[in-house]
C-alpha atoms as a PDB file:
ATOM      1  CA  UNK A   1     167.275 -96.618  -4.169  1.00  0.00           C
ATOM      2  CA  UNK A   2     170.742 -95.431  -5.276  1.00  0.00           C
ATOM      3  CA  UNK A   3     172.745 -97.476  -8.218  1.00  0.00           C
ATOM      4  CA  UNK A   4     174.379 -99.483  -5.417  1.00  0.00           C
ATOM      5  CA  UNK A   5     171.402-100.644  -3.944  1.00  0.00           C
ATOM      6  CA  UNK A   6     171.110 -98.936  -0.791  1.00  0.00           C
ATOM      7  CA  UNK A   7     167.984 -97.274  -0.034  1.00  0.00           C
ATOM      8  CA  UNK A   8     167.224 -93.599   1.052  1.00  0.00           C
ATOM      9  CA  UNK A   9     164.907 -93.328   3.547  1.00  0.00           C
ATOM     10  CA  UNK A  10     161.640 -91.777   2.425  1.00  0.00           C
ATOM     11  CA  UNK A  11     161.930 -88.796   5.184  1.00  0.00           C
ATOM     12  CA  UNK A  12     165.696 -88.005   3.544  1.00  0.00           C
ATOM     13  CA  UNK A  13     163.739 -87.542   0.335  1.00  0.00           C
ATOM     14  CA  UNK A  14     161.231 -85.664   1.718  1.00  0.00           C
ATOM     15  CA  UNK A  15     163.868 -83.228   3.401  1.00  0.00           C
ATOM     16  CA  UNK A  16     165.668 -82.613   0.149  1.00  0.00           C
ATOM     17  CA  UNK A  17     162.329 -82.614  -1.924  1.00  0.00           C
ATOM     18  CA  UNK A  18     161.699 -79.724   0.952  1.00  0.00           C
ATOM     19  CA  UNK A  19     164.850 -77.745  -0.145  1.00  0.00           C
ATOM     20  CA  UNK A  20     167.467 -79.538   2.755  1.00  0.00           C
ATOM     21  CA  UNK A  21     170.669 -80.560   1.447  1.00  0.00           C
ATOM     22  CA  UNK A  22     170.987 -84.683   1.325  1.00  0.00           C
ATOM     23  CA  UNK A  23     174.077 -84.137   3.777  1.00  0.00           C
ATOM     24  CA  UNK A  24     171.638 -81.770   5.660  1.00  0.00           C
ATOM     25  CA  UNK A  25     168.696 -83.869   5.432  1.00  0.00           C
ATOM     26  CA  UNK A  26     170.806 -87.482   6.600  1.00  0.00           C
ATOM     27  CA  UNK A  27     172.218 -85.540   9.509  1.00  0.00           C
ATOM     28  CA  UNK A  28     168.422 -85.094  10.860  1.00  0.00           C
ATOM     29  CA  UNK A  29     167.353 -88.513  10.099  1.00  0.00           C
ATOM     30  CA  UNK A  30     170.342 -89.985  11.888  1.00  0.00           C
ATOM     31  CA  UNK A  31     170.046 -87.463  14.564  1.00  0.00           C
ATOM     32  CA  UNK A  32     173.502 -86.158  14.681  1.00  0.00           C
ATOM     33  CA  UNK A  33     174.614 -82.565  15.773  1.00  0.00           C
ATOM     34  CA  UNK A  34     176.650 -80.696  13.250  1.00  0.00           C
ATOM     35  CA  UNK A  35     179.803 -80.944  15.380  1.00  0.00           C
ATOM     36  CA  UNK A  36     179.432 -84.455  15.743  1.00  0.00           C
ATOM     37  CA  UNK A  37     179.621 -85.160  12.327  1.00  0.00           C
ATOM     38  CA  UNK A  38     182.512 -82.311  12.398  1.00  0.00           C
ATOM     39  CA  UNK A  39     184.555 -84.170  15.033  1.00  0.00           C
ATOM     40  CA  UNK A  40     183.948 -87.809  13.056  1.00  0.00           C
ATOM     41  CA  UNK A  41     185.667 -85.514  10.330  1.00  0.00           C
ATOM     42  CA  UNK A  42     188.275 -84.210  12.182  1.00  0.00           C
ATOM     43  CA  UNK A  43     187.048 -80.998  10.765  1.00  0.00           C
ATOM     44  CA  UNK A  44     185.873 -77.516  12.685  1.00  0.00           C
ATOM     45  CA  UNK A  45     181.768 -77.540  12.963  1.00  0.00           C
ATOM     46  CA  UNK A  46     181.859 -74.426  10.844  1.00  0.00           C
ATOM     47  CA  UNK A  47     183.864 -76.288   7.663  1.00  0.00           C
ATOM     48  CA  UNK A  48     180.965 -78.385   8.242  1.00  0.00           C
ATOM     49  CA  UNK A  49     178.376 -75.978   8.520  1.00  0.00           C
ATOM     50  CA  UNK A  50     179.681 -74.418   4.976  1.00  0.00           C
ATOM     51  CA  UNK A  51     180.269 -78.215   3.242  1.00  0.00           C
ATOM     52  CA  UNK A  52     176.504 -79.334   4.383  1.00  0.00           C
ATOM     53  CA  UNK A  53     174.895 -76.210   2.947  1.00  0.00           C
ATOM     54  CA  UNK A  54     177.075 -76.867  -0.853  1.00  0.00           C
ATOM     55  CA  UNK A  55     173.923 -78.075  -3.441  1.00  0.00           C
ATOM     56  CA  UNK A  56     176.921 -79.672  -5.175  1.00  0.00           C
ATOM     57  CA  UNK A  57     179.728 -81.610  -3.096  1.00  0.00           C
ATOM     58  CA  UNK A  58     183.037 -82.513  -4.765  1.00  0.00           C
ATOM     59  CA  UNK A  59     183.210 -86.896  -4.752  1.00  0.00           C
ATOM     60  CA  UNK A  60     186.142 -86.531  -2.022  1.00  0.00           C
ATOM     61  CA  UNK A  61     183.656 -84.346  -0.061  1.00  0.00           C
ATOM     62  CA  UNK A  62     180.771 -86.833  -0.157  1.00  0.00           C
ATOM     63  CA  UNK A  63     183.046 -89.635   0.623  1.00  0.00           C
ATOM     64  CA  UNK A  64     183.713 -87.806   3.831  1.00  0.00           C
ATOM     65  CA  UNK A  65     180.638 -86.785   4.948  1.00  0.00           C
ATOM     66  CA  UNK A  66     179.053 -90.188   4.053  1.00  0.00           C
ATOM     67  CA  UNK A  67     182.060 -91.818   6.504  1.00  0.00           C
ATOM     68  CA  UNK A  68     181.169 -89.722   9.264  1.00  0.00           C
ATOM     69  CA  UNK A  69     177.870 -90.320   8.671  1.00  0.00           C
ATOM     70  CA  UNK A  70     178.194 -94.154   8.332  1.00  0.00           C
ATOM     71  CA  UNK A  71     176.108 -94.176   4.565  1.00  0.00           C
ATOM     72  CA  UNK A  72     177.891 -94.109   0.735  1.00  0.00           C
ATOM     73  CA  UNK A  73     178.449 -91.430  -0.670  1.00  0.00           C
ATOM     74  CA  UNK A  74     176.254 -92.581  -3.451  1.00  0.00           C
ATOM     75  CA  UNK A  75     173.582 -92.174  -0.741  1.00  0.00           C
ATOM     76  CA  UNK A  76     174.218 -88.559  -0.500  1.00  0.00           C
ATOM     77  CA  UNK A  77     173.977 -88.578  -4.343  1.00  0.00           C
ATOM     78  CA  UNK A  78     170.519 -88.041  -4.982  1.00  0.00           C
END
């Protein structure tokens, strides 16, 4: 569970546990494609490619990508 309350599904964790990013790893568990999340962005699917492989995202970046993704970015905070 994050400070906000909102849970992280256990096969997240196990991704990043695994080495995936938590952008990386909530991508798979939602079952998006790269560009999708790139186009929900209005970003290119390689600016993507390069933000979902950072260990560290700035907030504005994890605000983003938690948008596109439909999560908080607390939940990518983990």
């Amino acid at each position: 569970m994050t400070e906000k309350g909102r849970a992280i599904p256990h096969k997240v964790v196990s991704a990043a546990v695994d080495g995936v990013t938590p952008s990386r790893a909530w991508r798979q568990h939602l079952g998006l494609k790269q560009a999708e999340v790139a186009a929900r962005m209005g970003i290119s699917q390689p600016a993507y490619s390069q933000l979902e492989t950072k260990e560290r995202l700035s907030n504005s970046s994890r605000e983003k990508i938690g948008a596109a993704l439909g999560i908080t970015a607390d939940q990518l905070d983990f």
